[in-house]
PDB file of N, CA and C in Angstrom:
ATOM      1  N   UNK A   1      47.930  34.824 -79.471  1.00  0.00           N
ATOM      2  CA  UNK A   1      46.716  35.381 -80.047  1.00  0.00           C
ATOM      3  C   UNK A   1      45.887  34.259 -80.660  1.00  0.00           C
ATOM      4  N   UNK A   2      44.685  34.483 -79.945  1.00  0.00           N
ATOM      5  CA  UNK A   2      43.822  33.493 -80.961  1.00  0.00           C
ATOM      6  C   UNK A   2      43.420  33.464 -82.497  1.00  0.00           C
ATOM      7  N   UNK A   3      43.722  32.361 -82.992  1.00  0.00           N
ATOM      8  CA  UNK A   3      43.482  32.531 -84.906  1.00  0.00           C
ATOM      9  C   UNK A   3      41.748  32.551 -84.819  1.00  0.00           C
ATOM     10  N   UNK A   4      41.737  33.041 -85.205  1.00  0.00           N
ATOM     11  CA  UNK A   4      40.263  33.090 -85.751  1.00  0.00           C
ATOM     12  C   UNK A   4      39.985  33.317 -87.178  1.00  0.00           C
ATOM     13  N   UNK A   5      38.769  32.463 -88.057  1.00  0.00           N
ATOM     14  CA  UNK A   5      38.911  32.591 -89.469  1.00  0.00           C
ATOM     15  C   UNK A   5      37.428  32.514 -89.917  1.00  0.00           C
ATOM     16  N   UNK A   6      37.159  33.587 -90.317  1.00  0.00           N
ATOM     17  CA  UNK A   6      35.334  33.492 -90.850  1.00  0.00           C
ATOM     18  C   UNK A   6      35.202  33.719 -92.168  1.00  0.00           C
ATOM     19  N   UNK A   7      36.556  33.255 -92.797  1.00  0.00           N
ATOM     20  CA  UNK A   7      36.215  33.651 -94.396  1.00  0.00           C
ATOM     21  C   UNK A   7      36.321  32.434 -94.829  1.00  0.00           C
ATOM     22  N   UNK A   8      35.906  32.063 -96.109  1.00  0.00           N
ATOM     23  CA  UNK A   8      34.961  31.404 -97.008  1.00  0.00           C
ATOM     24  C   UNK A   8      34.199  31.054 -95.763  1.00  0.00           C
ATOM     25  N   UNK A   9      33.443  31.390 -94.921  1.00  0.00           N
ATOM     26  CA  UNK A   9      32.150  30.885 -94.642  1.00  0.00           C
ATOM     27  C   UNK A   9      32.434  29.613 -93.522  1.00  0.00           C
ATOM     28  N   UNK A  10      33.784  29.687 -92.921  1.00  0.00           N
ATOM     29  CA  UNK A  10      34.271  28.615 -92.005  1.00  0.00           C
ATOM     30  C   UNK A  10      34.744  29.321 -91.145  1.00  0.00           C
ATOM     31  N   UNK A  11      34.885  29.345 -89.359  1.00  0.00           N
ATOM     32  CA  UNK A  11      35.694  29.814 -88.644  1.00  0.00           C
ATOM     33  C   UNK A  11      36.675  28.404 -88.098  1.00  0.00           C
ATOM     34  N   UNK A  12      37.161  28.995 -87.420  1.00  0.00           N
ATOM     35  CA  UNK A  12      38.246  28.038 -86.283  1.00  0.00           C
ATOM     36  C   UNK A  12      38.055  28.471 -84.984  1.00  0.00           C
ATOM     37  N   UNK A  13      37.323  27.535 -84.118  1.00  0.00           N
ATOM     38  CA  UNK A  13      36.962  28.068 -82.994  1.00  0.00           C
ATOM     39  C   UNK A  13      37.974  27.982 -82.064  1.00  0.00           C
ATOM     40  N   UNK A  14      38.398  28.764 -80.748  1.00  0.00           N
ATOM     41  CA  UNK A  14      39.299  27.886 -79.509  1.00  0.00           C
ATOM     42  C   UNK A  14      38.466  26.184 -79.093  1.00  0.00           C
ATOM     43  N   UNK A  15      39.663  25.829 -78.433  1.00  0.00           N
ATOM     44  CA  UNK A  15      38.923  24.248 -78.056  1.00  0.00           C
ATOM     45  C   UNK A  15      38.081  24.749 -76.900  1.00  0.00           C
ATOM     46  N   UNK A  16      37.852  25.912 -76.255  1.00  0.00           N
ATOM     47  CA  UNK A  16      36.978  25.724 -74.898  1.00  0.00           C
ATOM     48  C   UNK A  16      35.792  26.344 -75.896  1.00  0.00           C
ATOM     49  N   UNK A  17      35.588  27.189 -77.015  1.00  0.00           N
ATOM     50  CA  UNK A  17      34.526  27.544 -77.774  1.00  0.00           C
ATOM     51  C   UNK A  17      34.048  25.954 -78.334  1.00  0.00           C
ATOM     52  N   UNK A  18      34.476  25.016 -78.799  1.00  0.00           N
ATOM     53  CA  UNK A  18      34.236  24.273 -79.490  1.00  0.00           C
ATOM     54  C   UNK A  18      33.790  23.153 -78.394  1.00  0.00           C
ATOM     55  N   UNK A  19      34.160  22.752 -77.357  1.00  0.00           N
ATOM     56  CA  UNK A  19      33.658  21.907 -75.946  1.00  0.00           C
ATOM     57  C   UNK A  19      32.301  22.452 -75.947  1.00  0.00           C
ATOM     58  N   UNK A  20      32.259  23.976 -75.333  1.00  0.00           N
ATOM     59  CA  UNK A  20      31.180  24.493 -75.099  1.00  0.00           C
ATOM     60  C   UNK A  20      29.871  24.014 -75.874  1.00  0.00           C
ATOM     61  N   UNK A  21      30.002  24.540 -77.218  1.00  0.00           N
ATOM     62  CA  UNK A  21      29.081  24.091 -77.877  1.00  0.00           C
ATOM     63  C   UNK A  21      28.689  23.302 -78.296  1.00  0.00           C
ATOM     64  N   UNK A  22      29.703  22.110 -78.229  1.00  0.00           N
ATOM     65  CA  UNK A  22      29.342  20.478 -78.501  1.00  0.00           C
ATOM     66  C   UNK A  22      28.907  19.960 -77.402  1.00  0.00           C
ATOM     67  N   UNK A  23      29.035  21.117 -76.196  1.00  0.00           N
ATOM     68  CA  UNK A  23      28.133  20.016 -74.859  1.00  0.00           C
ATOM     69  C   UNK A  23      26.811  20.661 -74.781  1.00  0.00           C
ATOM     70  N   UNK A  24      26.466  21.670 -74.834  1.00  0.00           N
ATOM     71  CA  UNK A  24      25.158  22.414 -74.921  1.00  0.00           C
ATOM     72  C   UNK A  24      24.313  21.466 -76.185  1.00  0.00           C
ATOM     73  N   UNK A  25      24.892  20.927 -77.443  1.00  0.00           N
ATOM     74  CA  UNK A  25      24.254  20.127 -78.234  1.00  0.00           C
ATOM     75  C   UNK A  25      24.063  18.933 -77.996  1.00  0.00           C
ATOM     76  N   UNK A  26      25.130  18.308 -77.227  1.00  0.00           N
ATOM     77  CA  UNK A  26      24.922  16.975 -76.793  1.00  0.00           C
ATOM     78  C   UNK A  26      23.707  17.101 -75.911  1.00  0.00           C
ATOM     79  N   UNK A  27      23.205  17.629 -74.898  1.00  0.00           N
ATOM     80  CA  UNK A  27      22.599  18.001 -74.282  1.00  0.00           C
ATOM     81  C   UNK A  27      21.094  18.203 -74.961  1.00  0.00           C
ATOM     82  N   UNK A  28      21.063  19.064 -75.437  1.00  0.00           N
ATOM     83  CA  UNK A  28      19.773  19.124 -75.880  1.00  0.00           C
ATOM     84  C   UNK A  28      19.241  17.630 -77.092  1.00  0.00           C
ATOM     85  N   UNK A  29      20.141  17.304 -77.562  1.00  0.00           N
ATOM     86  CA  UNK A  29      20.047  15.858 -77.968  1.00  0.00           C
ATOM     87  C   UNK A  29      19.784  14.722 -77.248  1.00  0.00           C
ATOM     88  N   UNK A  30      20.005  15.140 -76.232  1.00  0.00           N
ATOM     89  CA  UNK A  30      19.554  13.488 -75.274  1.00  0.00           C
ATOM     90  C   UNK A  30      18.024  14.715 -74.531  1.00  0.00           C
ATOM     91  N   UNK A  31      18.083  15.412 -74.548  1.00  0.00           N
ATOM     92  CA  UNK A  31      16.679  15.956 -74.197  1.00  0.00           C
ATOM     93  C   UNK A  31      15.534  15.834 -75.458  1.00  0.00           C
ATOM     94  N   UNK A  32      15.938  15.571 -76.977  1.00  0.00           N
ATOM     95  CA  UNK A  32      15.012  15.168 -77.710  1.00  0.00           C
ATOM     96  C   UNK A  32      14.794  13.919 -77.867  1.00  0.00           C
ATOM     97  N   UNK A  33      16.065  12.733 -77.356  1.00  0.00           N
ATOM     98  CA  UNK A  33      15.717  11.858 -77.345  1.00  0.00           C
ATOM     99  C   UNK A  33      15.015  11.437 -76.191  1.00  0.00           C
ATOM    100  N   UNK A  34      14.261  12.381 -75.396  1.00  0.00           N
ATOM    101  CA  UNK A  34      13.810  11.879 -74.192  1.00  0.00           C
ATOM    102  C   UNK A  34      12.570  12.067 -74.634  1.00  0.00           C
ATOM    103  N   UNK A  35      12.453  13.241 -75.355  1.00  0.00           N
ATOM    104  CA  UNK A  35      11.066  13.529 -75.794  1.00  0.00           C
ATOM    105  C   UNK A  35      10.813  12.729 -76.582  1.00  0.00           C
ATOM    106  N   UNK A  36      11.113  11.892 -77.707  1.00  0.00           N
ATOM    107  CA  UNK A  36      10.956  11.228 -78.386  1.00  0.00           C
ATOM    108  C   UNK A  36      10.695   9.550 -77.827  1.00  0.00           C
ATOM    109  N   UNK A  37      11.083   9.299 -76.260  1.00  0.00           N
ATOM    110  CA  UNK A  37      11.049   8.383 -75.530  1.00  0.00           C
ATOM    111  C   UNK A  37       9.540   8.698 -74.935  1.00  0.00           C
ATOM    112  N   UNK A  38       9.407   9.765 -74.570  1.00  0.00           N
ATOM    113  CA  UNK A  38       8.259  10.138 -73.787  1.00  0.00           C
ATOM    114  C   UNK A  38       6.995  10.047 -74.915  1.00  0.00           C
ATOM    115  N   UNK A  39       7.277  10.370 -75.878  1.00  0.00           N
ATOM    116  CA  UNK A  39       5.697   9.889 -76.919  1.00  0.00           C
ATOM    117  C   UNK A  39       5.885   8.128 -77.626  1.00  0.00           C
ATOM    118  N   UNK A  40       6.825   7.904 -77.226  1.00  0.00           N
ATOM    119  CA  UNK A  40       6.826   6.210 -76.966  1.00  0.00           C
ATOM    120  C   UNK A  40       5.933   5.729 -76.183  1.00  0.00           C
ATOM    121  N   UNK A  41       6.145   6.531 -75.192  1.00  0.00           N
ATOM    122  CA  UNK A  41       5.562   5.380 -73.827  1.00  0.00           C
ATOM    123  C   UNK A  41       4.678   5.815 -73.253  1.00  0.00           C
ATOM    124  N   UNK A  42       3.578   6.921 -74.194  1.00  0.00           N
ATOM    125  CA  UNK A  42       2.340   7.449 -74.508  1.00  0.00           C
ATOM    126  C   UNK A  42       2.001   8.727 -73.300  1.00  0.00           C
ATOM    127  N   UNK A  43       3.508   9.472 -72.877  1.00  0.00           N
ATOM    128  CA  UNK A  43       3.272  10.348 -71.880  1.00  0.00           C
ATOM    129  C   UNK A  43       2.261  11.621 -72.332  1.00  0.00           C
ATOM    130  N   UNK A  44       1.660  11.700 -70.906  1.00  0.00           N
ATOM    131  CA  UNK A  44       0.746  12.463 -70.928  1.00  0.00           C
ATOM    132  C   UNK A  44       1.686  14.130 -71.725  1.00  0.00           C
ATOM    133  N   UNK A  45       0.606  14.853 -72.433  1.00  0.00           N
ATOM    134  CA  UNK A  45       0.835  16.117 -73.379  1.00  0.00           C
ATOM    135  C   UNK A  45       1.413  17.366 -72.824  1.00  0.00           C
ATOM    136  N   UNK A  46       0.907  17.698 -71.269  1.00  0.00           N
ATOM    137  CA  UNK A  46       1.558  18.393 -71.012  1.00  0.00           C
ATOM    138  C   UNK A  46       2.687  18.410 -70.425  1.00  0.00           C
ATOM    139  N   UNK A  47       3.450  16.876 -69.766  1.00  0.00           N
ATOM    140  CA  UNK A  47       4.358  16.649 -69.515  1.00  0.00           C
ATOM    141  C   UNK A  47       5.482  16.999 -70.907  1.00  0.00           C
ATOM    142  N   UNK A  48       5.229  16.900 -71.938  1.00  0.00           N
ATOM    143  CA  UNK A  48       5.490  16.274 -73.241  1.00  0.00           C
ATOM    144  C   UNK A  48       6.022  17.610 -73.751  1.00  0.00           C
ATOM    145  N   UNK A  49       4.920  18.671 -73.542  1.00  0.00           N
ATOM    146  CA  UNK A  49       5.484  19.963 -73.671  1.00  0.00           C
ATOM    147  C   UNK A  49       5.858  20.808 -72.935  1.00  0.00           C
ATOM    148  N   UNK A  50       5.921  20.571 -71.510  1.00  0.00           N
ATOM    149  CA  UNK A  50       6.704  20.924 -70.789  1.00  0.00           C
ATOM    150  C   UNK A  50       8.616  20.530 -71.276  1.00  0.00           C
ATOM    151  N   UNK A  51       8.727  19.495 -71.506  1.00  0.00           N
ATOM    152  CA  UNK A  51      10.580  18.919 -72.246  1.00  0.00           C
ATOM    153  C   UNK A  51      10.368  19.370 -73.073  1.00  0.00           C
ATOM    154  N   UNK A  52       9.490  20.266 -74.425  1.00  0.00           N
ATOM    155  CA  UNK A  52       9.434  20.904 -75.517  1.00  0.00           C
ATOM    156  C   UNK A  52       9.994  21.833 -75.066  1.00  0.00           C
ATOM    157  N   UNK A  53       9.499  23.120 -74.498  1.00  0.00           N
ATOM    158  CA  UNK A  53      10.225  24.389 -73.997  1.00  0.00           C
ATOM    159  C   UNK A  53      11.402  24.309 -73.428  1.00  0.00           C
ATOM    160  N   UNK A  54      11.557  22.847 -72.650  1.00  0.00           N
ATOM    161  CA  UNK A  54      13.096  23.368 -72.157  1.00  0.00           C
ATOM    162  C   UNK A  54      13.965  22.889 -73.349  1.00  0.00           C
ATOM    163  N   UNK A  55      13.720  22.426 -74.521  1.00  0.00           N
ATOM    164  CA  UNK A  55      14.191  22.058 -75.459  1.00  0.00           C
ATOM    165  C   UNK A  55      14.325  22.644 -75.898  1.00  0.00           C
ATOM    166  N   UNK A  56      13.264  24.469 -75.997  1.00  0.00           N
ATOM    167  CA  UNK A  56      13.317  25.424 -77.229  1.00  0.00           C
ATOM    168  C   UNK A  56      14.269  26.545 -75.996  1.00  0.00           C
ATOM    169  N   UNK A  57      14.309  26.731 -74.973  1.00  0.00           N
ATOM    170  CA  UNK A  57      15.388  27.101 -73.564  1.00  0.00           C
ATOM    171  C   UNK A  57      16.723  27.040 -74.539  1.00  0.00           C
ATOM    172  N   UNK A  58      16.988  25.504 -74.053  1.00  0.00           N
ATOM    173  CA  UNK A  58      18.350  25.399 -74.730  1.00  0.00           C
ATOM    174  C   UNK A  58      18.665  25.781 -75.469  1.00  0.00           C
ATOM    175  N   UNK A  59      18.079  25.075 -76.864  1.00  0.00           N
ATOM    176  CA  UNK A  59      18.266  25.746 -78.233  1.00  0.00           C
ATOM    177  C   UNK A  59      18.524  27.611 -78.344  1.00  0.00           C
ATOM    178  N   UNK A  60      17.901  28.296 -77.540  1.00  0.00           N
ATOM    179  CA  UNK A  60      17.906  29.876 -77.533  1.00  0.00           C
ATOM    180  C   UNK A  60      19.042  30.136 -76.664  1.00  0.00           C
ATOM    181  N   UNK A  61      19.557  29.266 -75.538  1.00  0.00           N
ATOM    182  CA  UNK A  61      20.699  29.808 -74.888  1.00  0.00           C
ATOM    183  C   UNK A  61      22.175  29.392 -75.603  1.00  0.00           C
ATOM    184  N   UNK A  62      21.829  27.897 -76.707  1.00  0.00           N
ATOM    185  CA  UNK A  62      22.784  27.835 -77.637  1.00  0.00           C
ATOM    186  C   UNK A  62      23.287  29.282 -78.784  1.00  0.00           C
ATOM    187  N   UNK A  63      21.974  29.226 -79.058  1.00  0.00           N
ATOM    188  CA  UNK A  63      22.192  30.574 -79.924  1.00  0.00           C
ATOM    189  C   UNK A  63      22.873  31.715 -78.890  1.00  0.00           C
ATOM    190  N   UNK A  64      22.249  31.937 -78.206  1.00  0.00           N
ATOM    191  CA  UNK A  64      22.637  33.273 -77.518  1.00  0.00           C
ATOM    192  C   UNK A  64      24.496  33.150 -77.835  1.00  0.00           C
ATOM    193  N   UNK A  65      24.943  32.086 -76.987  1.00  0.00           N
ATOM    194  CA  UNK A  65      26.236  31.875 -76.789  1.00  0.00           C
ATOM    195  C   UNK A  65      27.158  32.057 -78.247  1.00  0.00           C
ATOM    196  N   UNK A  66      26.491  31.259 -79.374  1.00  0.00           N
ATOM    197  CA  UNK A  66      27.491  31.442 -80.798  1.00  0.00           C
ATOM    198  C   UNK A  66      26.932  32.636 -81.189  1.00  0.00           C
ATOM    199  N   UNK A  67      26.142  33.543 -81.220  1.00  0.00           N
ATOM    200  CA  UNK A  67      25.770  34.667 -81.302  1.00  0.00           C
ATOM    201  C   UNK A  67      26.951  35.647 -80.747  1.00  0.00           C
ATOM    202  N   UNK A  68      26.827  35.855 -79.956  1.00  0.00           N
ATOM    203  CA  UNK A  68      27.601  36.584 -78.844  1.00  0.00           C
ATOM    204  C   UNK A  68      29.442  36.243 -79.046  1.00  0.00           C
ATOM    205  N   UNK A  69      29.528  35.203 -79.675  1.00  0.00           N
ATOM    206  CA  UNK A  69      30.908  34.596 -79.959  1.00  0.00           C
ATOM    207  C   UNK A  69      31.162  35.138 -81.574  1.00  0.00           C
ATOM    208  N   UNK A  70      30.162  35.367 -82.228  1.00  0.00           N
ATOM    209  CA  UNK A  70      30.347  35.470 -83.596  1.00  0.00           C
ATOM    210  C   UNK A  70      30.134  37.235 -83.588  1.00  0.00           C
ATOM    211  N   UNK A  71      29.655  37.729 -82.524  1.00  0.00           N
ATOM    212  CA  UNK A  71      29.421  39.245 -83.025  1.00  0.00           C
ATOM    213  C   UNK A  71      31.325  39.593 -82.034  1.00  0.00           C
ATOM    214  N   UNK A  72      31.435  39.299 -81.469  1.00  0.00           N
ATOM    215  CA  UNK A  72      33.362  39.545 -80.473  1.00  0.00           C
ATOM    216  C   UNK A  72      33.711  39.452 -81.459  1.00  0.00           C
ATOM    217  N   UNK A  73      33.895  38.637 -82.385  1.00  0.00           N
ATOM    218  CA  UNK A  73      35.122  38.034 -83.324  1.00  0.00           C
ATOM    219  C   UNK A  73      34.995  38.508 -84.825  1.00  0.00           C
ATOM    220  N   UNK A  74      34.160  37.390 -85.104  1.00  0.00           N
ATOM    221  CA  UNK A  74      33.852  37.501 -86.638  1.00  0.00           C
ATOM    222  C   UNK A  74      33.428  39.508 -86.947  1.00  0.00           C
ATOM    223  N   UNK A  75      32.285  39.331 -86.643  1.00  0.00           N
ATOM    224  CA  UNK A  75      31.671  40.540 -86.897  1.00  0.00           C
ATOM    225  C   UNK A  75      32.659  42.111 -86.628  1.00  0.00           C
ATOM    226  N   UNK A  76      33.485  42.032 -85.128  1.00  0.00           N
ATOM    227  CA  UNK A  76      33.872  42.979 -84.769  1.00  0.00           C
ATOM    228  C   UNK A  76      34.964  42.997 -85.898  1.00  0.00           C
ATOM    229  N   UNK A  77      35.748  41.929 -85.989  1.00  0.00           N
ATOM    230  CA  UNK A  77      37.261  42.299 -86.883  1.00  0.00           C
ATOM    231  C   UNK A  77      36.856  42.519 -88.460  1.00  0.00           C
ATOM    232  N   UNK A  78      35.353  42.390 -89.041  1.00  0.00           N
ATOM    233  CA  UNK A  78      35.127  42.843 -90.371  1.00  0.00           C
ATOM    234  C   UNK A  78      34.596  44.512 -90.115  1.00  0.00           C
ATOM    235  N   UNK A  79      34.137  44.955 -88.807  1.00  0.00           N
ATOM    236  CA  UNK A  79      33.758  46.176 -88.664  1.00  0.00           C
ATOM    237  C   UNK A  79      35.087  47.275 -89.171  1.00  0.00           C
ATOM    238  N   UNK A  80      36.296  46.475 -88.193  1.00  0.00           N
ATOM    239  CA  UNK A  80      37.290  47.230 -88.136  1.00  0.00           C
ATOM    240  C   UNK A  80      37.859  47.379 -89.127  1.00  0.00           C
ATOM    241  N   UNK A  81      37.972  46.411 -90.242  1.00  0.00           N
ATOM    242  CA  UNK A  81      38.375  46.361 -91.596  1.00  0.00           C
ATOM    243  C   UNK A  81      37.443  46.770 -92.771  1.00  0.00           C
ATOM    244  N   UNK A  82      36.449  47.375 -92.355  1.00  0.00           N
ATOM    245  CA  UNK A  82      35.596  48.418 -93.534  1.00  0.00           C
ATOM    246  C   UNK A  82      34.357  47.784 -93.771  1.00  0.00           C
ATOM    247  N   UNK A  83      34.287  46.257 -93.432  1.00  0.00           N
ATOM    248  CA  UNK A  83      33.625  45.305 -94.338  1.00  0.00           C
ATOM    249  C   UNK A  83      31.827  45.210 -94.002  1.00  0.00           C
ATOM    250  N   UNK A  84      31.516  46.596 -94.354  1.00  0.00           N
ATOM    251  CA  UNK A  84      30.123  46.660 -93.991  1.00  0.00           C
ATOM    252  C   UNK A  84      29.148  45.831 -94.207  1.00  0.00           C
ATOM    253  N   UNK A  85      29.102  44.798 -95.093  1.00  0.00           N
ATOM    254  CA  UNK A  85      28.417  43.662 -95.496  1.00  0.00           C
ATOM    255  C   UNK A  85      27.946  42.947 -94.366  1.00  0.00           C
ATOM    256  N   UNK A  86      28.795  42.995 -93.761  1.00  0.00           N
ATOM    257  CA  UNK A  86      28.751  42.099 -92.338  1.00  0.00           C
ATOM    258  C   UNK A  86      27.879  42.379 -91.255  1.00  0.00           C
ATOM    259  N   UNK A  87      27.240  43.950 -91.348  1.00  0.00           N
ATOM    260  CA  UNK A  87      26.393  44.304 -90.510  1.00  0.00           C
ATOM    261  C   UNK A  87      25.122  43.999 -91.318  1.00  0.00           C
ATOM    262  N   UNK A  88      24.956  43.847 -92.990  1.00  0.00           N
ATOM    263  CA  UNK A  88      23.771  43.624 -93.127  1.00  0.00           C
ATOM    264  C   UNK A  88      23.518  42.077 -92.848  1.00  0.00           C
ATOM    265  N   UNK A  89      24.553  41.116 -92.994  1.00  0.00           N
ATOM    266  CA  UNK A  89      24.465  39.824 -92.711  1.00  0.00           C
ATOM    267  C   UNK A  89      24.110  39.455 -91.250  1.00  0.00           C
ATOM    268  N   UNK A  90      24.496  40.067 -89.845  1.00  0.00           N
ATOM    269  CA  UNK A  90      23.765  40.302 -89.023  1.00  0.00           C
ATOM    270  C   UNK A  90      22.600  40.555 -88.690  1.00  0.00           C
ATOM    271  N   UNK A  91      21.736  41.915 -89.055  1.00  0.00           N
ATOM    272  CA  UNK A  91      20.863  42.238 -89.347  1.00  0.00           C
ATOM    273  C   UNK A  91      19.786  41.107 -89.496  1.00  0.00           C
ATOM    274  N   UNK A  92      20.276  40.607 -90.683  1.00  0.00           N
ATOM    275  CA  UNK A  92      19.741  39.219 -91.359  1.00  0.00           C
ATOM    276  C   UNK A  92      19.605  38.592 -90.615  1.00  0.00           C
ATOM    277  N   UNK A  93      20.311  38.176 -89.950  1.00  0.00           N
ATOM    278  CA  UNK A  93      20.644  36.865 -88.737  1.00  0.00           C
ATOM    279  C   UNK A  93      19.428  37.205 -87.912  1.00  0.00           C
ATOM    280  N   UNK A  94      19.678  38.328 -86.722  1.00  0.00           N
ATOM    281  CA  UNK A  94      19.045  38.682 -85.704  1.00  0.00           C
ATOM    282  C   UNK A  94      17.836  38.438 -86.366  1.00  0.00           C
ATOM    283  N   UNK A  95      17.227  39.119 -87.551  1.00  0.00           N
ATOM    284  CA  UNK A  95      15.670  38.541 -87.896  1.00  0.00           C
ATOM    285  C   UNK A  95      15.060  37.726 -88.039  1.00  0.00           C
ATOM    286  N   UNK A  96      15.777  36.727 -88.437  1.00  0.00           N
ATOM    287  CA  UNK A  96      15.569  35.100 -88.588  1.00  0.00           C
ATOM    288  C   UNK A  96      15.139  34.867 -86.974  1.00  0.00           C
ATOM    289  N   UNK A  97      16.366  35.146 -86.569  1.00  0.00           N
ATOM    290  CA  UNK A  97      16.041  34.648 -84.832  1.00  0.00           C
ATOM    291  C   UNK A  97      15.263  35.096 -83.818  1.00  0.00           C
ATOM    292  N   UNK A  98      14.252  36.225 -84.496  1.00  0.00           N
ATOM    293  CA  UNK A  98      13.678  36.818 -84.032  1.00  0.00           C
ATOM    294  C   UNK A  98      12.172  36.286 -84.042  1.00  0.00           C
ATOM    295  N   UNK A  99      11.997  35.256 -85.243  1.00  0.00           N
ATOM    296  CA  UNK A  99      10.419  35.123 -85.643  1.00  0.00           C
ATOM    297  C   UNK A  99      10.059  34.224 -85.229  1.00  0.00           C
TER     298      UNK A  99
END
């Protein structure tokens, strides 16, 4: 059984959860450092924001993924244990990520 731990405010991910998301970040990190290469070397604007969106892409398919990992786990095993707090802390979440 996988340990999983979302209390004080820390989980323990599996190592293929924790790959995952350190390569989706690595990733979009060498895509800001490209953008950040590209207004170096005075690239034209819409090229410029064209690597912006796939920058804000990533970033939203990152989320999607720890989203979707945190509502299986975290969220479901405080449902099952009474801990209604957890749906307003969601709630919360989804709105943030919404604006």
């Amino acid at each position: 059984m996988e340990k999983v731990c979302c209390q004080n405010r820390t989980k323990e991910r599996s190592q293929e959860e924790y790959k995952s998301l350190l390569n989706r970040l690595n990733r979009i990190e060498g895509q800001v450092r490209g953008i950040k290469g590209m207004i170096e070397k005075n690239a034209y604007c819409t090229d410029i924001l064209t690597q912006v969106a796939a920058v804000n892409a990533a970033l939203n398919a990152f989320n999607k993924e720890l989203l979707a990992e945190h509502i299986k786990t975290c969220v479901a095993r405080d449902i099952r244990e009474g801990k209604d707090e957890t749906i307003d802390e969601l709630v919360a979440t989804l709105q943030k990520l919404m604006k």
